[in-house]
C-alpha atoms as a PDB file:
ATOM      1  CA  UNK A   1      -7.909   7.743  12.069  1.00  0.00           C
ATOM      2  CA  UNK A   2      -5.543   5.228  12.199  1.00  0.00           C
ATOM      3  CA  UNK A   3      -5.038   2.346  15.317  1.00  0.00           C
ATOM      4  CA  UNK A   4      -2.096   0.613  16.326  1.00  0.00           C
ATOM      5  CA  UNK A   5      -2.697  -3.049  17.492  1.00  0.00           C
ATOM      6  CA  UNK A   6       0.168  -5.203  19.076  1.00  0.00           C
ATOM      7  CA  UNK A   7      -1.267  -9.011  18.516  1.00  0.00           C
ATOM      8  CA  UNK A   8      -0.446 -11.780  21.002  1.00  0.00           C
ATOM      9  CA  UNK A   9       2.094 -13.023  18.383  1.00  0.00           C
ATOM     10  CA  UNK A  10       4.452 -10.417  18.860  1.00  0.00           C
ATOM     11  CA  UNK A  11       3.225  -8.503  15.388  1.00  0.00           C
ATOM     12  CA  UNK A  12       2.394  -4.812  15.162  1.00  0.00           C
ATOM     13  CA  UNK A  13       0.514  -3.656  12.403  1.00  0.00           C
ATOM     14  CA  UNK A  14      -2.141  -0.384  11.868  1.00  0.00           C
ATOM     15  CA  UNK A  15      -5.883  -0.497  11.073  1.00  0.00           C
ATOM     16  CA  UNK A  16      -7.702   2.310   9.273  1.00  0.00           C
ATOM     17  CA  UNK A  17     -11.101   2.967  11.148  1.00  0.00           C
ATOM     18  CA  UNK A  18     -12.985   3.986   8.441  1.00  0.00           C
ATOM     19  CA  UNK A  19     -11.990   0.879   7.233  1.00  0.00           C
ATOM     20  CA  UNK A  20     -12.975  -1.368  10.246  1.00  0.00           C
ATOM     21  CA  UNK A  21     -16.112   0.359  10.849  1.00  0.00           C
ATOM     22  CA  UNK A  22     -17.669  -1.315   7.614  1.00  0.00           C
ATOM     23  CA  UNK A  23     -16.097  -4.188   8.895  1.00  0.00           C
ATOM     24  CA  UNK A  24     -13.299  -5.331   6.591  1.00  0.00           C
ATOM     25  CA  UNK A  25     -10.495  -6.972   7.875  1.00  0.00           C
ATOM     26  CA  UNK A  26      -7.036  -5.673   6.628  1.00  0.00           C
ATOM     27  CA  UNK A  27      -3.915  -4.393   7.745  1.00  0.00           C
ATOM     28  CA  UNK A  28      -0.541  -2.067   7.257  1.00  0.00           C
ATOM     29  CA  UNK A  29       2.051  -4.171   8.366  1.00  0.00           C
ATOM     30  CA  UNK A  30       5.128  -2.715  10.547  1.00  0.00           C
ATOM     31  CA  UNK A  31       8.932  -4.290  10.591  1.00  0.00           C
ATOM     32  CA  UNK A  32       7.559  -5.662  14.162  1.00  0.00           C
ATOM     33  CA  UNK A  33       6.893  -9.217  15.394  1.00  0.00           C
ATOM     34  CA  UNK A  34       8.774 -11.189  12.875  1.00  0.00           C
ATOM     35  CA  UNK A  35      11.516 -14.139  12.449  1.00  0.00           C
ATOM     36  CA  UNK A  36      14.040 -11.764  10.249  1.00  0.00           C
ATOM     37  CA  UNK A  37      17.458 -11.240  10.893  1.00  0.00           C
ATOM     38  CA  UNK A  38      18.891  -7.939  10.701  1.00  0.00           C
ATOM     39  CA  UNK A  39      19.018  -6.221   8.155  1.00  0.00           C
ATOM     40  CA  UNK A  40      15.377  -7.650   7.695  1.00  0.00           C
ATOM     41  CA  UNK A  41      14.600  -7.410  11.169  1.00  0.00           C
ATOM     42  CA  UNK A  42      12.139  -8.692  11.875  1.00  0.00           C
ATOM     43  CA  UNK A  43       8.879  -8.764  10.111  1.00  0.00           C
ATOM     44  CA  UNK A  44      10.101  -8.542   6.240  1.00  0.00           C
ATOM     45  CA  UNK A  45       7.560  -9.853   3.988  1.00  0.00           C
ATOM     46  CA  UNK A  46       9.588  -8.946   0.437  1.00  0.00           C
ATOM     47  CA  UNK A  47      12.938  -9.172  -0.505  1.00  0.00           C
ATOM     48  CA  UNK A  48      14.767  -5.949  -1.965  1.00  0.00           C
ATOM     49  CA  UNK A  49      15.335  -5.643  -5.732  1.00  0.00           C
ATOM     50  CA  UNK A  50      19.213  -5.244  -7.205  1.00  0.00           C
ATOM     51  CA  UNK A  51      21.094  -5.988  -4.203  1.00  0.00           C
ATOM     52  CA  UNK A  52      22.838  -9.458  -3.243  1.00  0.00           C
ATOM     53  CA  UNK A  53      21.643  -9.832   0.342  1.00  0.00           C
ATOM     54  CA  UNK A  54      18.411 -11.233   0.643  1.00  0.00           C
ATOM     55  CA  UNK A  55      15.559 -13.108   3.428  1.00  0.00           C
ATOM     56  CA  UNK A  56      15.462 -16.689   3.024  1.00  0.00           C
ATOM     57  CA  UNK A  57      11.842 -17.840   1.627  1.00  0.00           C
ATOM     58  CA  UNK A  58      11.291 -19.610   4.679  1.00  0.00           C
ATOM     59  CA  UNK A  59      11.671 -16.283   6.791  1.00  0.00           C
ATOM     60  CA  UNK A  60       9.373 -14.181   4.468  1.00  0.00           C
ATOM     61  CA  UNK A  61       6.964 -16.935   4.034  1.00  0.00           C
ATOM     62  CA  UNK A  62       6.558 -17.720   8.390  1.00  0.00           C
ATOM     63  CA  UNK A  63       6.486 -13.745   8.156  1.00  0.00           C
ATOM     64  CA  UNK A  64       3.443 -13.648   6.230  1.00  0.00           C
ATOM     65  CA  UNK A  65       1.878 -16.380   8.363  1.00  0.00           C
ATOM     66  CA  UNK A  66       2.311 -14.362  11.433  1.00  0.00           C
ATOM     67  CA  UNK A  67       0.609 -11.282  10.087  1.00  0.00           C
ATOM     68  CA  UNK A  68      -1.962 -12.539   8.318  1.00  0.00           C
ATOM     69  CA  UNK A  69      -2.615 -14.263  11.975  1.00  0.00           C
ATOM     70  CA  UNK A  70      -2.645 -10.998  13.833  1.00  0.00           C
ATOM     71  CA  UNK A  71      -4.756  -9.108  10.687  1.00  0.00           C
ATOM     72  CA  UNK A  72      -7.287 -12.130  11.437  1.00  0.00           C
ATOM     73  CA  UNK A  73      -7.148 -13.824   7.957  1.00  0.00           C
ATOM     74  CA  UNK A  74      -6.430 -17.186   9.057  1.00  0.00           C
ATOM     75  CA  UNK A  75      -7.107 -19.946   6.332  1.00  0.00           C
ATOM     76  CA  UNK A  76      -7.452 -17.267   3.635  1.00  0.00           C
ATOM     77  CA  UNK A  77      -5.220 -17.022   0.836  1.00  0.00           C
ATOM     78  CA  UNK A  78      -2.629 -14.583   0.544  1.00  0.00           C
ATOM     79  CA  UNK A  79      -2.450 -12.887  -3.118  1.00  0.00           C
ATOM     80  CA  UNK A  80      -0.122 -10.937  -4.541  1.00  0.00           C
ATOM     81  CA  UNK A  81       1.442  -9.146  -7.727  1.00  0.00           C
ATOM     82  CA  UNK A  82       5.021  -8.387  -9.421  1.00  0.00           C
ATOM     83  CA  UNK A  83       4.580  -4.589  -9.027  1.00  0.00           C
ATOM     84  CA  UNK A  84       6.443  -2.675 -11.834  1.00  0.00           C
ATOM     85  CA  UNK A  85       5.519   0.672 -10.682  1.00  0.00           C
ATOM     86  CA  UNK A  86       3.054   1.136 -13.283  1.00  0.00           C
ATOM     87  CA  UNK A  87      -1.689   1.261 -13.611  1.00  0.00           C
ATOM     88  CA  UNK A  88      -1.779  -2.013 -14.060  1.00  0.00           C
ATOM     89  CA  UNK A  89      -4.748  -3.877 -11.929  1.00  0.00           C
ATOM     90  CA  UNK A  90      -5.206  -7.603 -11.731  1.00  0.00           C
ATOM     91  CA  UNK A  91      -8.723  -9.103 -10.337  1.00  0.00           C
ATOM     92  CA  UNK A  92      -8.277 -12.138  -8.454  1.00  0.00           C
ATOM     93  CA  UNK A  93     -10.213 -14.997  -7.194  1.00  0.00           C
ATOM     94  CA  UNK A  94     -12.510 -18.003  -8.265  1.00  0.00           C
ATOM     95  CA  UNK A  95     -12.867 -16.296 -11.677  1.00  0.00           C
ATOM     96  CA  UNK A  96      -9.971 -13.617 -11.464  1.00  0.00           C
ATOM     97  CA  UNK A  97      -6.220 -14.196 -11.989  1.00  0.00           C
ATOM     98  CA  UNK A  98      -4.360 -17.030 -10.487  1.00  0.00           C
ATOM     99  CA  UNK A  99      -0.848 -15.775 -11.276  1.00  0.00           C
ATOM    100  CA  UNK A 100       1.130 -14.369  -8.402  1.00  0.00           C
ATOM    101  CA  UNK A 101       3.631 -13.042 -10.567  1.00  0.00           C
ATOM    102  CA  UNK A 102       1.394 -11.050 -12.731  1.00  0.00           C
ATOM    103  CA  UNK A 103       2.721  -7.843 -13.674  1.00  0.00           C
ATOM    104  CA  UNK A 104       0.143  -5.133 -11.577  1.00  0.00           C
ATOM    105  CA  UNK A 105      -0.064  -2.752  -8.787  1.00  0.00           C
ATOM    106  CA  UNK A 106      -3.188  -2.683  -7.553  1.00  0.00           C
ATOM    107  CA  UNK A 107      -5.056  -6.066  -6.978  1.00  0.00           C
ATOM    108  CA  UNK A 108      -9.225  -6.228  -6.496  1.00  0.00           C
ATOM    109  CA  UNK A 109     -11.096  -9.102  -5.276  1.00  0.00           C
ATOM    110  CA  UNK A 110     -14.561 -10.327  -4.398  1.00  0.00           C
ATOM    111  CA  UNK A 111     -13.538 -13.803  -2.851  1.00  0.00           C
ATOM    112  CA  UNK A 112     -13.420 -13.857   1.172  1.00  0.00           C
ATOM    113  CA  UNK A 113     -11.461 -16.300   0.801  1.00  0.00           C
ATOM    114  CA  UNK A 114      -8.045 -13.826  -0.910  1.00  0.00           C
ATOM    115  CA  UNK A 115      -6.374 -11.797   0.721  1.00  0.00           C
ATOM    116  CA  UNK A 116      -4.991  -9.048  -1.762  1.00  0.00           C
ATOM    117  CA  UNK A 117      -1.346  -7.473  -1.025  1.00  0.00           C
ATOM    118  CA  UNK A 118       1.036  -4.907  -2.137  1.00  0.00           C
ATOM    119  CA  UNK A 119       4.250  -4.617  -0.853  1.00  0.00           C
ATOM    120  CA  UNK A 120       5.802  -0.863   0.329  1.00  0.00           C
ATOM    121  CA  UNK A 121       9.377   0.399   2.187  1.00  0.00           C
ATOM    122  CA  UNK A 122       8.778   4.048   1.397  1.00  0.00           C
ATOM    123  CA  UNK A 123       5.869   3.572  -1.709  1.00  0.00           C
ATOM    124  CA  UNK A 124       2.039   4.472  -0.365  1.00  0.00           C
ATOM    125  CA  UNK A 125      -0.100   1.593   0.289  1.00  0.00           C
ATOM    126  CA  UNK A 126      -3.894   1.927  -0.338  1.00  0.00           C
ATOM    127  CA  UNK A 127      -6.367   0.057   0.788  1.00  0.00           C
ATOM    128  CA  UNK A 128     -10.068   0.301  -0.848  1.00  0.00           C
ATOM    129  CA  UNK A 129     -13.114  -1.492   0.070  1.00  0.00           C
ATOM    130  CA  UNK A 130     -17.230  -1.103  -1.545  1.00  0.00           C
ATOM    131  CA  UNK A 131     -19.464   0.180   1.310  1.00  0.00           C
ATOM    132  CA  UNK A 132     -20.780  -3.336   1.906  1.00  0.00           C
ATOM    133  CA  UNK A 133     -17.708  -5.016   2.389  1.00  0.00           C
ATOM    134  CA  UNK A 134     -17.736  -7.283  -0.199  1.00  0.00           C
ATOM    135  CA  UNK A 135     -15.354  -5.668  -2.982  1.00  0.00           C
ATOM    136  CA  UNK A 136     -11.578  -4.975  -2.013  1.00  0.00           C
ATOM    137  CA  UNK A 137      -8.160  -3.891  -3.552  1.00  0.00           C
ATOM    138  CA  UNK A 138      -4.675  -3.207  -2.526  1.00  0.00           C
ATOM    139  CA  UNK A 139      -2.960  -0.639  -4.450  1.00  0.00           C
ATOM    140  CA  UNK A 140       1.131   0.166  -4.677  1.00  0.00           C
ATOM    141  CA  UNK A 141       1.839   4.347  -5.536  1.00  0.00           C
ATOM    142  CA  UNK A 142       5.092   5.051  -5.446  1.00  0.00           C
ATOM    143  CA  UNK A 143       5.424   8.793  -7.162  1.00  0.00           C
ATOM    144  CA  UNK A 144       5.727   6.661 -10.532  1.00  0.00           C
ATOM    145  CA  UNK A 145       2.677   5.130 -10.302  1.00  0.00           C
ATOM    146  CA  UNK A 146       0.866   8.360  -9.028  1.00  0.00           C
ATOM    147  CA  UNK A 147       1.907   9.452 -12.284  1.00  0.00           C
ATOM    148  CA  UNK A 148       0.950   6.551 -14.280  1.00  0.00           C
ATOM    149  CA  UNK A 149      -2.508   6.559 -13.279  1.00  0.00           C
ATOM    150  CA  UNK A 150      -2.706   3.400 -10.944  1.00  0.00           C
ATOM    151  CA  UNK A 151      -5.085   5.299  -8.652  1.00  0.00           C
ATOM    152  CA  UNK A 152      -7.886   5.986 -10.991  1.00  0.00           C
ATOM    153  CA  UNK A 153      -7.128   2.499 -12.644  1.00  0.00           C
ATOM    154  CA  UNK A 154      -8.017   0.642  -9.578  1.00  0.00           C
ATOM    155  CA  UNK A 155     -10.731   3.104  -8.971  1.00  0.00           C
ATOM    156  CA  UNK A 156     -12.217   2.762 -12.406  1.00  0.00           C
ATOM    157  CA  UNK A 157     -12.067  -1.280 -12.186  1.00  0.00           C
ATOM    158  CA  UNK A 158     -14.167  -0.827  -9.079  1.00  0.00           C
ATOM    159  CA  UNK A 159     -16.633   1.702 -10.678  1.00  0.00           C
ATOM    160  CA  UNK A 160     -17.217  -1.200 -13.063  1.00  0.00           C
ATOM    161  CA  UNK A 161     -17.993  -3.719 -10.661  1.00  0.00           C
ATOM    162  CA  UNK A 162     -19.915  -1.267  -8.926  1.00  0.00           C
ATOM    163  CA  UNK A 163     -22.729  -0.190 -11.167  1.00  0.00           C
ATOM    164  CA  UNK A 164     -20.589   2.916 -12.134  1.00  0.00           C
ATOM    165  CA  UNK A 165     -20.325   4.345  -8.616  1.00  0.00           C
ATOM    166  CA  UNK A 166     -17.747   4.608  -5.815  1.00  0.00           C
ATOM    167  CA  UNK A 167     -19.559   7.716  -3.825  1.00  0.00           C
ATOM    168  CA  UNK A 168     -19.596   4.950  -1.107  1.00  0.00           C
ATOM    169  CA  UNK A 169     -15.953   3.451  -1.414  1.00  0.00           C
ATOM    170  CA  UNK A 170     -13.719   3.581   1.603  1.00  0.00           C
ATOM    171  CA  UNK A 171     -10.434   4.169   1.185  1.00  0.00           C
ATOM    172  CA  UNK A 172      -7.236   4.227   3.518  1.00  0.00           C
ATOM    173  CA  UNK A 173      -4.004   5.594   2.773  1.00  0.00           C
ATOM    174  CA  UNK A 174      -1.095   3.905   4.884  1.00  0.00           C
ATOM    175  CA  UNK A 175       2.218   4.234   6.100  1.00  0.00           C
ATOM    176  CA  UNK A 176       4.402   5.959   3.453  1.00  0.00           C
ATOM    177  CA  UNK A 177       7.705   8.302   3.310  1.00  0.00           C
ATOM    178  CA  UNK A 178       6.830  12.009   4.186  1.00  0.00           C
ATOM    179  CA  UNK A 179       7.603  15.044   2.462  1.00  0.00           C
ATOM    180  CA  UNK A 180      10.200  16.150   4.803  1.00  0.00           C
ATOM    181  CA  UNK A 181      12.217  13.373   3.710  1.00  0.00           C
ATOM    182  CA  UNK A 182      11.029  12.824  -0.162  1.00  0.00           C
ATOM    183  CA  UNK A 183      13.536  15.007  -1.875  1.00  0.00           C
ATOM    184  CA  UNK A 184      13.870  14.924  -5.608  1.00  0.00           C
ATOM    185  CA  UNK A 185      15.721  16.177  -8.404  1.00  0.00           C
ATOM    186  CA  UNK A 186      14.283  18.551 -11.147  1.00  0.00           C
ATOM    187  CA  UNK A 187      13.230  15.953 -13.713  1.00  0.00           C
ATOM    188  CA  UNK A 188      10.949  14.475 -11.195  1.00  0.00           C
ATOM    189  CA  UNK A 189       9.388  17.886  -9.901  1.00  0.00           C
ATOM    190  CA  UNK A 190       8.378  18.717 -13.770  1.00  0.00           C
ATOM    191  CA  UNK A 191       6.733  15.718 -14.043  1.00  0.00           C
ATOM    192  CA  UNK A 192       4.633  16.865 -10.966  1.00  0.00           C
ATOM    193  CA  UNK A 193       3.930  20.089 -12.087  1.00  0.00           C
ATOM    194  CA  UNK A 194       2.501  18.701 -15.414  1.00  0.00           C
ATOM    195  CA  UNK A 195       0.431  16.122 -13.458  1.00  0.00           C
ATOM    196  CA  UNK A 196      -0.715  18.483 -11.030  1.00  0.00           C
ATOM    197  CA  UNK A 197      -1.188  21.560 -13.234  1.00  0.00           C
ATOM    198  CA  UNK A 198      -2.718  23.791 -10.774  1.00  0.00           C
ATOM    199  CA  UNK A 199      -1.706  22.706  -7.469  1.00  0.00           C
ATOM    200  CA  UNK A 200       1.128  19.842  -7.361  1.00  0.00           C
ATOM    201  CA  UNK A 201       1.562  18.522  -4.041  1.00  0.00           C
ATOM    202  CA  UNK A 202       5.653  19.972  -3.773  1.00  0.00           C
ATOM    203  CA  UNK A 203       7.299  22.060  -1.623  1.00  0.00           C
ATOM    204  CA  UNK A 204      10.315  23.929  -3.206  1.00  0.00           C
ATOM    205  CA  UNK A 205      13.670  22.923  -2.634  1.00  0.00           C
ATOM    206  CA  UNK A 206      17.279  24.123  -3.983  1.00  0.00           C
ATOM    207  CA  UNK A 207      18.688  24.089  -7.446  1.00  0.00           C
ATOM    208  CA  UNK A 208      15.563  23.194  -9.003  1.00  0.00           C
ATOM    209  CA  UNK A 209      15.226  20.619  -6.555  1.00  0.00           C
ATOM    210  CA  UNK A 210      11.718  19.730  -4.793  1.00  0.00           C
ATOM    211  CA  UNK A 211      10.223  18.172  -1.993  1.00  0.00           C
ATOM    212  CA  UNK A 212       7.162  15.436  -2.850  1.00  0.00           C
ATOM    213  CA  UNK A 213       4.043  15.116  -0.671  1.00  0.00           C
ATOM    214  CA  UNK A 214       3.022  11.597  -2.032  1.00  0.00           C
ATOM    215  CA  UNK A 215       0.460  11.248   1.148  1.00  0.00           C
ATOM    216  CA  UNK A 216      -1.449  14.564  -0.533  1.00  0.00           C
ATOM    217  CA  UNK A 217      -0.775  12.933  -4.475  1.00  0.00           C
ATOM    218  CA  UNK A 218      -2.492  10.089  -3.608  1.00  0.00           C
ATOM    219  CA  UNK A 219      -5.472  11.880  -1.642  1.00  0.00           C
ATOM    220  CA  UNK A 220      -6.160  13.933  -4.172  1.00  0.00           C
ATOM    221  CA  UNK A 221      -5.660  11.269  -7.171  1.00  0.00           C
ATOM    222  CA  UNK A 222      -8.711   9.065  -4.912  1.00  0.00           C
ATOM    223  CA  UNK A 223     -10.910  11.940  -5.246  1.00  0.00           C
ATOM    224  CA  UNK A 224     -10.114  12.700  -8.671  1.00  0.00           C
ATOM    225  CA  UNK A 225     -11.268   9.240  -9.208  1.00  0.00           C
ATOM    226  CA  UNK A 226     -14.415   9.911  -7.312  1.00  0.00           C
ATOM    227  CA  UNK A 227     -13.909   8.961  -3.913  1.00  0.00           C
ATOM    228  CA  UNK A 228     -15.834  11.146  -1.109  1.00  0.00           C
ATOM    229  CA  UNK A 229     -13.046  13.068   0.353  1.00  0.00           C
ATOM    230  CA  UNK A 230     -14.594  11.904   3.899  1.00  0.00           C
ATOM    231  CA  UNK A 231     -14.311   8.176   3.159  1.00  0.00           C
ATOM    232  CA  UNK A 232     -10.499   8.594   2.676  1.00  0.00           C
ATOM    233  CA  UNK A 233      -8.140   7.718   5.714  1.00  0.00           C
ATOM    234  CA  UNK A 234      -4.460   8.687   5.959  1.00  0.00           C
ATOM    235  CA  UNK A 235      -2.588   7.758   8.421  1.00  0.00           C
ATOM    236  CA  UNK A 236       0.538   9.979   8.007  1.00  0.00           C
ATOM    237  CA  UNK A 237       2.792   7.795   9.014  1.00  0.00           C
ATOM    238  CA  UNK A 238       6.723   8.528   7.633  1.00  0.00           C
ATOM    239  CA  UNK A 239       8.312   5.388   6.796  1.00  0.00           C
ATOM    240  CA  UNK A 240      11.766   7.201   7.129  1.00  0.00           C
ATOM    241  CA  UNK A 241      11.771   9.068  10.214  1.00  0.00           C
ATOM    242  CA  UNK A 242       9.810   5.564  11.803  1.00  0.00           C
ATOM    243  CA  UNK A 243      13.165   3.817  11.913  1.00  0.00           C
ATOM    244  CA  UNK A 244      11.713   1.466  14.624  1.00  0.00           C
ATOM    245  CA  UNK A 245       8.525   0.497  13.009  1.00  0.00           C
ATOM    246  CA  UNK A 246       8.934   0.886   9.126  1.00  0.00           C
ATOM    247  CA  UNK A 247      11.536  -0.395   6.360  1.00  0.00           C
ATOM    248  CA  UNK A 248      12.609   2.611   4.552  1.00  0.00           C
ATOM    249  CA  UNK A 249      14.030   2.337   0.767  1.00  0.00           C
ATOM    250  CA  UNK A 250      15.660   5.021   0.730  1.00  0.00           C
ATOM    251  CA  UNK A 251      16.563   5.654   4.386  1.00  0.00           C
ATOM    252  CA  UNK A 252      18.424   1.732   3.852  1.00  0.00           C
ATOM    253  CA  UNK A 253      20.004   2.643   0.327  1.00  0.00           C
ATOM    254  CA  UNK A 254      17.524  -0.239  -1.068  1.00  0.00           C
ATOM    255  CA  UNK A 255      19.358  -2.509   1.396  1.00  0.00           C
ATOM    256  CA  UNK A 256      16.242  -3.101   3.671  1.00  0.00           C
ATOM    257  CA  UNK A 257      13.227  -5.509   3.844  1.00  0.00           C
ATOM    258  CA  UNK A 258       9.610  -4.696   3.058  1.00  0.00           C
ATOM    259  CA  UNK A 259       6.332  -4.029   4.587  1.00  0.00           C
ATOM    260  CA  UNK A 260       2.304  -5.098   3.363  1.00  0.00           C
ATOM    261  CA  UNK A 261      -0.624  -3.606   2.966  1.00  0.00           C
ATOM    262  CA  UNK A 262      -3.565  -6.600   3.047  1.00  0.00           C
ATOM    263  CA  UNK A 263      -7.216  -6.296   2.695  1.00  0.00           C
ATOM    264  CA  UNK A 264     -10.240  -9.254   2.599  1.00  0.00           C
ATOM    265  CA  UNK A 265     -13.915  -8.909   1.619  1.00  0.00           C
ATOM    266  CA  UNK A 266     -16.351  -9.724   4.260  1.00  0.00           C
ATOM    267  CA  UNK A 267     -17.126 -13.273   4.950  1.00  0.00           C
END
């Protein structure tokens, strides 16, 4: 079950309760409570790829500020990746990576003091955490990246930190576009059907066409991967049909700011 928290600040963002009842602080950010001007309004936190118009730094950066505020993360450090839409996973921390603009998708941390981040306007955000609290990641699944394997990556680089079990990971699955509104073209629903041999999470469409459930991809790539199908949270949330509360990619045309997912081990 998901909650939706309006902070003094202005910010609205979502917490997963599965999430908060091991006590982890984190978030899934909405386009609420931020300094933005339209078409970024208000709380962008990314600027969009291939198009001219962009946030200025300043905006994005007193963006991140404010939610990491309302998320209570104050004085922790705010980490992030250059997603590619690939399995890549980055740790970070005291001994991890210390380059923001490392090419990954899924972060994982053991420092309280790092906050890990991936970025989303239509891509699903999960969140993971270790049943103690003390192991997080952020991970960005777009249907690419479903594909790819990112999932089971960041799983797997859990696992290993984890004495080769994740029976007692949490995981939350956050605001992402629905199937109503994920059309694609034939190319992409092959590539589902070959990932998803016996049951691939479509809904048929016209000429070949197809309709993507990437909320019920990801769910079933985190128990693939091991993940107790009762520690997973989704909050099925669209992104498109949310015009008020979420960026949307493809609603926008690309021309549109972004959201965060952030998550930090227990103190």
């Amino acid at each position: 079950m998901f909650q939706r928290i309006i902070h003094d600040n202005g910010v609205v963002l979502y917490r997963s309760s599965l999430l908060s009842d091991i006590g982890v602080v984190h978030a899934f950010s909405t386009r609420i409570g931020g300094v933005s001007p339209a078409p970024f309004d208000s709380l962008n936190l990314g600027n969009p790829g291939g198009h001219s118009i962009a946030d200025c730094a300043d905006n994005i950066s007193a963006n991140c500020q404010r939610l990491l505020d309302a998320a209570g993360c104050q004085g922790r450090r705010l980490r992030q990746a250059r997603q590619v839409h690939g399995r890549g996973v980055v740790e970070v921390g005291a001994n991890g990576c210390t380059d923001d603009d490392a090419p990954a998708d899924a972060l994982l941390t053991d420092d309280p003091g790092c906050v890990v981040s991936v970025r989303i306007a239509d891509c699903a955000p999960i969140l993971l955490a270790s049943e103690d609290g003390m192991l997080a990641a952020a991970v960005h699944a777009g249907w690419r990246g479903v594909v790819a394997g990112v999932i089971g990556a960041a799983v797997d680089a859990m696992r290993a930190r984890l004495g080769g079990r994740v029976d007692g990971v949490v995981a939350a699955v956050g605001p992402c576009i629905g199937v109503d509104a994920f059309e694609v073209g034939p190319e992409v629903v092959d590539v589902f059907r070959k990932a998803f041999p016996h049951s691939p999470p479509l809904r048929p469409g016209t000429d070949g066409k197809g309709f993507v459930d990437l909320a019920a991809a990801v769910r079933r790539r985190l128990i693939d991967a091991g993940i107790d199908p009762r520690r997973i949270d989704v909050g099925e949330l669209c992104t498109f049909a949310g015009r008020d509360e979420f960026f949307s990619h493809r609603r926008e045309n690309g021309r549109t700011g972004r959201m965060a997912a952030i998550i930090s081990p227990r103190m």
